[in-house]
Every structure is written in C-alpha cells, then in structure tokens.
C-alpha atoms as a PDB file:
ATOM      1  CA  UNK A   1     221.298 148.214 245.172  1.00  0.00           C
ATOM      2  CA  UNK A   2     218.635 149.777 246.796  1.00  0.00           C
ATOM      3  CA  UNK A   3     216.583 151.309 243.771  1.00  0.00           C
ATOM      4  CA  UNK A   4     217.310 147.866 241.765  1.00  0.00           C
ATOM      5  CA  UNK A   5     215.493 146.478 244.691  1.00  0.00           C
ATOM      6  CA  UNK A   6     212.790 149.511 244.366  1.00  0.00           C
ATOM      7  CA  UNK A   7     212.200 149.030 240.241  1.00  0.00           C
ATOM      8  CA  UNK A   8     212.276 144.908 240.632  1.00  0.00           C
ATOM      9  CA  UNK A   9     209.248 143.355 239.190  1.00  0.00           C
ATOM     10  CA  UNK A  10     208.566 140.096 238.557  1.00  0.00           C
ATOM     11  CA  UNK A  11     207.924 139.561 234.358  1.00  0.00           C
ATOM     12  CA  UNK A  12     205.753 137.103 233.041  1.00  0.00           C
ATOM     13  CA  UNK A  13     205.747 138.218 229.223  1.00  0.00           C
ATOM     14  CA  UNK A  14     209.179 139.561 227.682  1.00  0.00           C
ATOM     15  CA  UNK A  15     209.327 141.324 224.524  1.00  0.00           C
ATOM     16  CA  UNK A  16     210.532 138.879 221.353  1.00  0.00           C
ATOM     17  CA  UNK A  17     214.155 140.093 221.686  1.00  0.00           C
ATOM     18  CA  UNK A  18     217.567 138.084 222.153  1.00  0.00           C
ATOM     19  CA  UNK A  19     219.704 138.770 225.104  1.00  0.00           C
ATOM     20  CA  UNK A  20     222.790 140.087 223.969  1.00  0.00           C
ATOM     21  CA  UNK A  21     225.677 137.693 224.287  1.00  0.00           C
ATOM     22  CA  UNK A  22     227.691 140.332 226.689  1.00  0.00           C
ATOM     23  CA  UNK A  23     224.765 140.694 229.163  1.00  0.00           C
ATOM     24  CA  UNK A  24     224.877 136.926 229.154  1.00  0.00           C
ATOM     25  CA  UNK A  25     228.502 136.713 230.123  1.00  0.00           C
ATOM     26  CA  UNK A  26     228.188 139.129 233.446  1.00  0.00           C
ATOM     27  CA  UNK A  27     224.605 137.022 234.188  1.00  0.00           C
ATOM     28  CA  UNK A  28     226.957 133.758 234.162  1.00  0.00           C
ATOM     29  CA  UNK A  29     229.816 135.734 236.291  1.00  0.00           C
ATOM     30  CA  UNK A  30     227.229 136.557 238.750  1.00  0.00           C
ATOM     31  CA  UNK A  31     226.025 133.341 239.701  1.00  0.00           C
ATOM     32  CA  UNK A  32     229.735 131.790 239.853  1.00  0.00           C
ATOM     33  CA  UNK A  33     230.565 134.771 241.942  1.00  0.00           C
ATOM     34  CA  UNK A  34     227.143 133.903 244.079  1.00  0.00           C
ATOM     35  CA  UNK A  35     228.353 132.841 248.166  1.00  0.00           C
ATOM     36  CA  UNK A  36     228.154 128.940 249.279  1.00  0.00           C
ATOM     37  CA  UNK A  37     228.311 127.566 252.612  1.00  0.00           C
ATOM     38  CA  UNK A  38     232.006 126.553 253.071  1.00  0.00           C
ATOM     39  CA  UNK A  39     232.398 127.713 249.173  1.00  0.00           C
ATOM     40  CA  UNK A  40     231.606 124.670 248.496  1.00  0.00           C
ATOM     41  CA  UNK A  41     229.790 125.846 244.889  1.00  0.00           C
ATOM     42  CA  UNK A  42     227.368 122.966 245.388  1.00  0.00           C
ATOM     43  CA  UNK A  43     225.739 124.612 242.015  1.00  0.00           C
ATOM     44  CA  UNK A  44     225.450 123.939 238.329  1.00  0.00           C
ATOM     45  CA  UNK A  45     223.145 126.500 235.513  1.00  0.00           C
ATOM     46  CA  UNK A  46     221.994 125.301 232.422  1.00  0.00           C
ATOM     47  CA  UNK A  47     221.791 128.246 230.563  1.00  0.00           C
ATOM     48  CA  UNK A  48     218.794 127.470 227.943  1.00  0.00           C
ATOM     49  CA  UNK A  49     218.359 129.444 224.785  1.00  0.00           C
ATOM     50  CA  UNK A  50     216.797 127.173 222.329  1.00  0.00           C
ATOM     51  CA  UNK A  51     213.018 127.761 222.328  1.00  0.00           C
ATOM     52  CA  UNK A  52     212.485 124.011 221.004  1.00  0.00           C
ATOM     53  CA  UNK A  53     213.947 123.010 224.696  1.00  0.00           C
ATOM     54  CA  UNK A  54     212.130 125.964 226.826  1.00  0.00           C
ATOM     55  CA  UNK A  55     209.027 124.568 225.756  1.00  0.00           C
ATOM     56  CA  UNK A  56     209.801 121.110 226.300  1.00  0.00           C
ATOM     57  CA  UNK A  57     210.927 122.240 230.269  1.00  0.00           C
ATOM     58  CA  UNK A  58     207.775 124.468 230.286  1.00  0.00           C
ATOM     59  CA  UNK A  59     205.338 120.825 230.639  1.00  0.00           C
ATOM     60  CA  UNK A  60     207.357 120.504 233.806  1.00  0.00           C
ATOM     61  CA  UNK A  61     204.282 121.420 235.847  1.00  0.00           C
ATOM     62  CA  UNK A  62     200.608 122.456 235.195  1.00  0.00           C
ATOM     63  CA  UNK A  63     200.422 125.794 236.672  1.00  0.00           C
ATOM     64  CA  UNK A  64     203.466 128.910 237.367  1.00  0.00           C
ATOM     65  CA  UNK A  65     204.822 128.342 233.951  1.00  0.00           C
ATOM     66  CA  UNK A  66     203.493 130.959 232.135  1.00  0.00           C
ATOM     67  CA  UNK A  67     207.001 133.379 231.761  1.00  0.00           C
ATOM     68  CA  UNK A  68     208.092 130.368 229.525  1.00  0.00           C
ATOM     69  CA  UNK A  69     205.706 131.228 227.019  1.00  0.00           C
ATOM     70  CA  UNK A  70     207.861 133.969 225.899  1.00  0.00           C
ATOM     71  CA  UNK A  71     211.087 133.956 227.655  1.00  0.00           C
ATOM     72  CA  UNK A  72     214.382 134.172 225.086  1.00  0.00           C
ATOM     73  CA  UNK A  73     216.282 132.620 228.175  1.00  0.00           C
ATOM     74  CA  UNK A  74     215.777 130.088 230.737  1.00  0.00           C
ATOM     75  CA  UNK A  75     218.406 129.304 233.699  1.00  0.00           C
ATOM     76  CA  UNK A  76     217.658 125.921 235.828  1.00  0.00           C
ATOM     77  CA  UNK A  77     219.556 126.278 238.905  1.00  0.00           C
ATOM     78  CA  UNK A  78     220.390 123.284 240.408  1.00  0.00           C
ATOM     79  CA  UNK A  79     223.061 121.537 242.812  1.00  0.00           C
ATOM     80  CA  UNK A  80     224.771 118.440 243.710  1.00  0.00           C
ATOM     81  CA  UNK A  81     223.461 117.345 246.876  1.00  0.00           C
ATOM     82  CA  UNK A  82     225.805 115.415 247.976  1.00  0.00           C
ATOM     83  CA  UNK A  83     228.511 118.401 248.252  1.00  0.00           C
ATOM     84  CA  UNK A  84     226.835 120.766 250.544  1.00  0.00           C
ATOM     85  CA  UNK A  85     223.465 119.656 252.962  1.00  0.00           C
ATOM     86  CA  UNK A  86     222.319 123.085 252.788  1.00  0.00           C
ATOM     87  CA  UNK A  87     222.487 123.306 248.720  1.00  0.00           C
ATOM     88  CA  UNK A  88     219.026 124.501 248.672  1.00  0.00           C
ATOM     89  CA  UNK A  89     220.151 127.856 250.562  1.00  0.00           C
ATOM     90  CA  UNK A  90     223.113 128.331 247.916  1.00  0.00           C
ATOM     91  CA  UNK A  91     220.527 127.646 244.649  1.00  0.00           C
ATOM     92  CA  UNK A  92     218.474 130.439 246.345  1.00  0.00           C
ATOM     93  CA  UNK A  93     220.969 132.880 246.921  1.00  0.00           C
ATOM     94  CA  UNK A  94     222.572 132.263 243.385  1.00  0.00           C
ATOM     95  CA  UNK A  95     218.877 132.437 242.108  1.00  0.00           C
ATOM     96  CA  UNK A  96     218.055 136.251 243.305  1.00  0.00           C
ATOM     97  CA  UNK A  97     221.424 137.529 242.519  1.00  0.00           C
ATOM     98  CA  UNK A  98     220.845 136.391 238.937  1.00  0.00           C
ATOM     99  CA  UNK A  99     217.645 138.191 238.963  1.00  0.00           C
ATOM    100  CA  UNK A 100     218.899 141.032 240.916  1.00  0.00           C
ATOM    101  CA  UNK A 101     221.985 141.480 238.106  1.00  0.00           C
ATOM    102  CA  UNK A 102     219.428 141.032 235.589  1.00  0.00           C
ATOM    103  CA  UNK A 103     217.124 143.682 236.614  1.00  0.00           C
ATOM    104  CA  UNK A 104     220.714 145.783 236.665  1.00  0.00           C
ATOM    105  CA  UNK A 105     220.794 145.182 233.124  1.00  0.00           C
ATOM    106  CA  UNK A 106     217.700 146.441 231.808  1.00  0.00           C
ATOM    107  CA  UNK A 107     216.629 142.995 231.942  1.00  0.00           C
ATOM    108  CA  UNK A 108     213.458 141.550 234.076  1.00  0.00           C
ATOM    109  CA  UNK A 109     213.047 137.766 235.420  1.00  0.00           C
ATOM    110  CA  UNK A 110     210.451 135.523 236.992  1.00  0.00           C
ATOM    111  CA  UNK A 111     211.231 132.640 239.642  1.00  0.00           C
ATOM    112  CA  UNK A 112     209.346 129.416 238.570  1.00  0.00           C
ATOM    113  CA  UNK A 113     210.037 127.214 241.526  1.00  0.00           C
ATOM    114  CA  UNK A 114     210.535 123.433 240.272  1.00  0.00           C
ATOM    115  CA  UNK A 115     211.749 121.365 244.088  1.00  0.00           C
ATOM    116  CA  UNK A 116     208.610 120.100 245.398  1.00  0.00           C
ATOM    117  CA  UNK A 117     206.329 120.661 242.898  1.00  0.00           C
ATOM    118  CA  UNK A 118     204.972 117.919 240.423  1.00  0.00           C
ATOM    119  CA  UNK A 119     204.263 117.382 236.732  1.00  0.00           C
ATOM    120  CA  UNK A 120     201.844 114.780 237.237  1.00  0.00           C
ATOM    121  CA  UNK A 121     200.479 112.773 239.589  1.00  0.00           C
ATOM    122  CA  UNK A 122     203.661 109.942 239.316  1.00  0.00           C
ATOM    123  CA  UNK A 123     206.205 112.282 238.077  1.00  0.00           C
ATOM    124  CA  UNK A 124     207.931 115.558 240.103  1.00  0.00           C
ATOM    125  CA  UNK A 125     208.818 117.996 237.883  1.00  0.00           C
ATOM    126  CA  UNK A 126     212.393 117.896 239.324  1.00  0.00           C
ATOM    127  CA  UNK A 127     212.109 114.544 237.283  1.00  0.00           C
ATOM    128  CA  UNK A 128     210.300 115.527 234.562  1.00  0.00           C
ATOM    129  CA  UNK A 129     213.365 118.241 233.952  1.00  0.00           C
ATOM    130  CA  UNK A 130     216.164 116.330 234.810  1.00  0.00           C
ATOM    131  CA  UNK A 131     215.238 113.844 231.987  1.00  0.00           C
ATOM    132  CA  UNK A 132     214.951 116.231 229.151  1.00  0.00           C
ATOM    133  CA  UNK A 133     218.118 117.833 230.677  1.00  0.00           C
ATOM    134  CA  UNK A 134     219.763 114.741 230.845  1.00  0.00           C
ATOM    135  CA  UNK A 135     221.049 115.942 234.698  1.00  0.00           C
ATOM    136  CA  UNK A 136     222.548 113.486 236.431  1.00  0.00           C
ATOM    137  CA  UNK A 137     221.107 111.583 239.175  1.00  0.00           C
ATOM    138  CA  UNK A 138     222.661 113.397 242.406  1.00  0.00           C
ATOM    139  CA  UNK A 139     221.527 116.668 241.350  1.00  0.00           C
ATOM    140  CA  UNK A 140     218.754 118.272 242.638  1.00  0.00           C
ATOM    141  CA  UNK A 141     216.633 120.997 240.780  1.00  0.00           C
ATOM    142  CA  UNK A 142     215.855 124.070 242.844  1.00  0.00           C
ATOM    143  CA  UNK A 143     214.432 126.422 240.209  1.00  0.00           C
ATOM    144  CA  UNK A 144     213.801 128.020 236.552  1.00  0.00           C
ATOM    145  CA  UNK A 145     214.686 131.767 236.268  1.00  0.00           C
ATOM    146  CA  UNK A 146     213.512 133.377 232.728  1.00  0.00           C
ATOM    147  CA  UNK A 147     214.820 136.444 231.971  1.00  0.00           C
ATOM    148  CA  UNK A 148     214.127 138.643 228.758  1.00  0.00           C
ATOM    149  CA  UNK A 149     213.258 142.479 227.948  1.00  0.00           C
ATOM    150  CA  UNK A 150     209.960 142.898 230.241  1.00  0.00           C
ATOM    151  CA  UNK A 151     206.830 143.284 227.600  1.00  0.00           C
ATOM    152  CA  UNK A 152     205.813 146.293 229.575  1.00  0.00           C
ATOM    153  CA  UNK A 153     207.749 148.403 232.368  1.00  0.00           C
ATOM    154  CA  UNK A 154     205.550 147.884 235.703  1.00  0.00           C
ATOM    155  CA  UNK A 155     206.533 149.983 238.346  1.00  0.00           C
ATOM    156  CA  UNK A 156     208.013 148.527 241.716  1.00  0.00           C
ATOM    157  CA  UNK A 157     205.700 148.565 244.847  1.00  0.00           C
ATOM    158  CA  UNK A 158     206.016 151.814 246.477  1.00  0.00           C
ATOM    159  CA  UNK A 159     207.391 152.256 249.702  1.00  0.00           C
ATOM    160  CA  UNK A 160     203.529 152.680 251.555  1.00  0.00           C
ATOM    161  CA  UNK A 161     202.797 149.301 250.018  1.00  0.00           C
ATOM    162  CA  UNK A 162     205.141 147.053 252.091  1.00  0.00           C
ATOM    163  CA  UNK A 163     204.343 145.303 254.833  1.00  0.00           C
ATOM    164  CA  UNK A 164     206.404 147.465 257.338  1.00  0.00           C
ATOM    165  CA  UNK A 165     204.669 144.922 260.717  1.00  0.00           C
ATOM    166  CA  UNK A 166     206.882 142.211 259.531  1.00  0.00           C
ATOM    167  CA  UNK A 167     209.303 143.794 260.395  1.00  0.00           C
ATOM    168  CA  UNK A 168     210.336 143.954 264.215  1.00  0.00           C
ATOM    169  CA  UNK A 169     213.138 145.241 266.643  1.00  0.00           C
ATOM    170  CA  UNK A 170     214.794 142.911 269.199  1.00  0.00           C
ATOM    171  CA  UNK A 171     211.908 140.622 270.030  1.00  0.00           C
ATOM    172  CA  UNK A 172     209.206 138.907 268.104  1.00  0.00           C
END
C-alpha cells in the first residue's frame, strides 16, 4: 500500500484509451467494499462512460474541471443523506479507495470536488449535476473522480518533499 501511496499522482490529461471492462468490475467492488459508519452504505456511484454525458457534467463549475476534458471515465460519488449524518465522511473514504485501487491498476485519477462549490451564481453544481443525472432529491453529491491511463507518468513526491512538521507526537 505503501509504494501505491509513493507513485500516486493526481492526472489531469489521460491518454485516449478505454478502461477495460475487468478493471472496471474490481473499481466497482472497491467502493461497495469501502467502510460506512454503522455500515450503513449511505452511498450510490454513477459510473459515467459516455463522453456526450462527461461533458455535459464537466459545465458543473467554472474552474477544477479540467481532467474531464479527456477522462474515458467519470465516477460521481454521492449519498443519501438521510441514512447516515456523517455521509460526507463515507463519500470520502469510498472516494480515495477508488483512486487508491485505481492507481493499483495502472490507472491514475483526479478528485474534482462538486459539495459546496457552484456552477453559477443561482445554481450549485451539486444541482447543476443532479439534474443532468436525474439524482433524486435526498441525495447529496460529494465528488467526481476521473480515472483513465495518465497522459504522462509523473513521479510521486519524494520522501524529502513532505511536510514531515505536520506531523506531531502526543501533543499539538
């Protein structure tokens, strides 16, 4: 786990391949395998292949879009709110294990955060989504996660870059 964690990269341009369909099937097993509070599963993943639709989701906001621009897949991770009050911390978790198995499968991903963030000045793009998705009202969108065949390998920081003074030992 560690040297997925060492290689991991955010990718904002993929190369203009498909995702095979098997290394779709263990990205979907990971996220229903991802913990809940109570196991409560408060989570739902549109799994988005059709580039007609990742373009229409990719208006969901002016700016942090740009891995939709080339992405083969898109996965909105979102929950039903009114099943688990800390749904937001499940999304998350399910949201970096997908990226984590993704990056196990030669595969690299970007986050594109959608809760609290707005398409315009009247419309959230949690709204904005939701309406092309056609998700129903007592969901709540967390985030986007594209995932493709990075464009170019970029190495992961190395181990002198990290921020080693946030990290302290039995007091603040």
């Amino acid at each position: 786990m560690i040297e997925l964690l060492r290689q991991r990269r955010t990718i904002r341009i993929y190369k203009n391949i498909k995702i095979e369909p098997e290394k779709i099937e263990i990205l979907k097993e990971a996220l229903l395998r991802s913990p809940s509070s109570k196991n409560m599963n408060p989570w739902e993943f549109i799994f988005i292949d059709e580039p007609a639709i990742i373009k229409e989701i990719k208006k969901c906001k002016p700016h942090g879009i740009s891995a939709l621009e080339t992405a083969p897949l898109a996965v909105v991770v979102c929950a039903d709110e009114t099943l688990n009050d800390v749904w937001i911390e499940d999304c998350s978790i399910a949201s970096v294990l997908l990226q984590i198995t993704a990056q196990s499968l030669g595969l690299g991903s970007c986050w594109i955060q959608v809760r609290e963030r707005f398409h315009s000045e009247n419309i959230t793009s949690e709204a904005f989504i939701k309406n092309i998705l056609q998700i129903p009202d007592k969901f709540k969108v967390l985030s986007i996660i594209t995932i493709g065949y990075p464009e170019r390998n970029l190495e992961g920081k190395r181990y002198e870059e990290l921020q080693q003074r946030k990290i302290r030992l039995n007091r603040f």
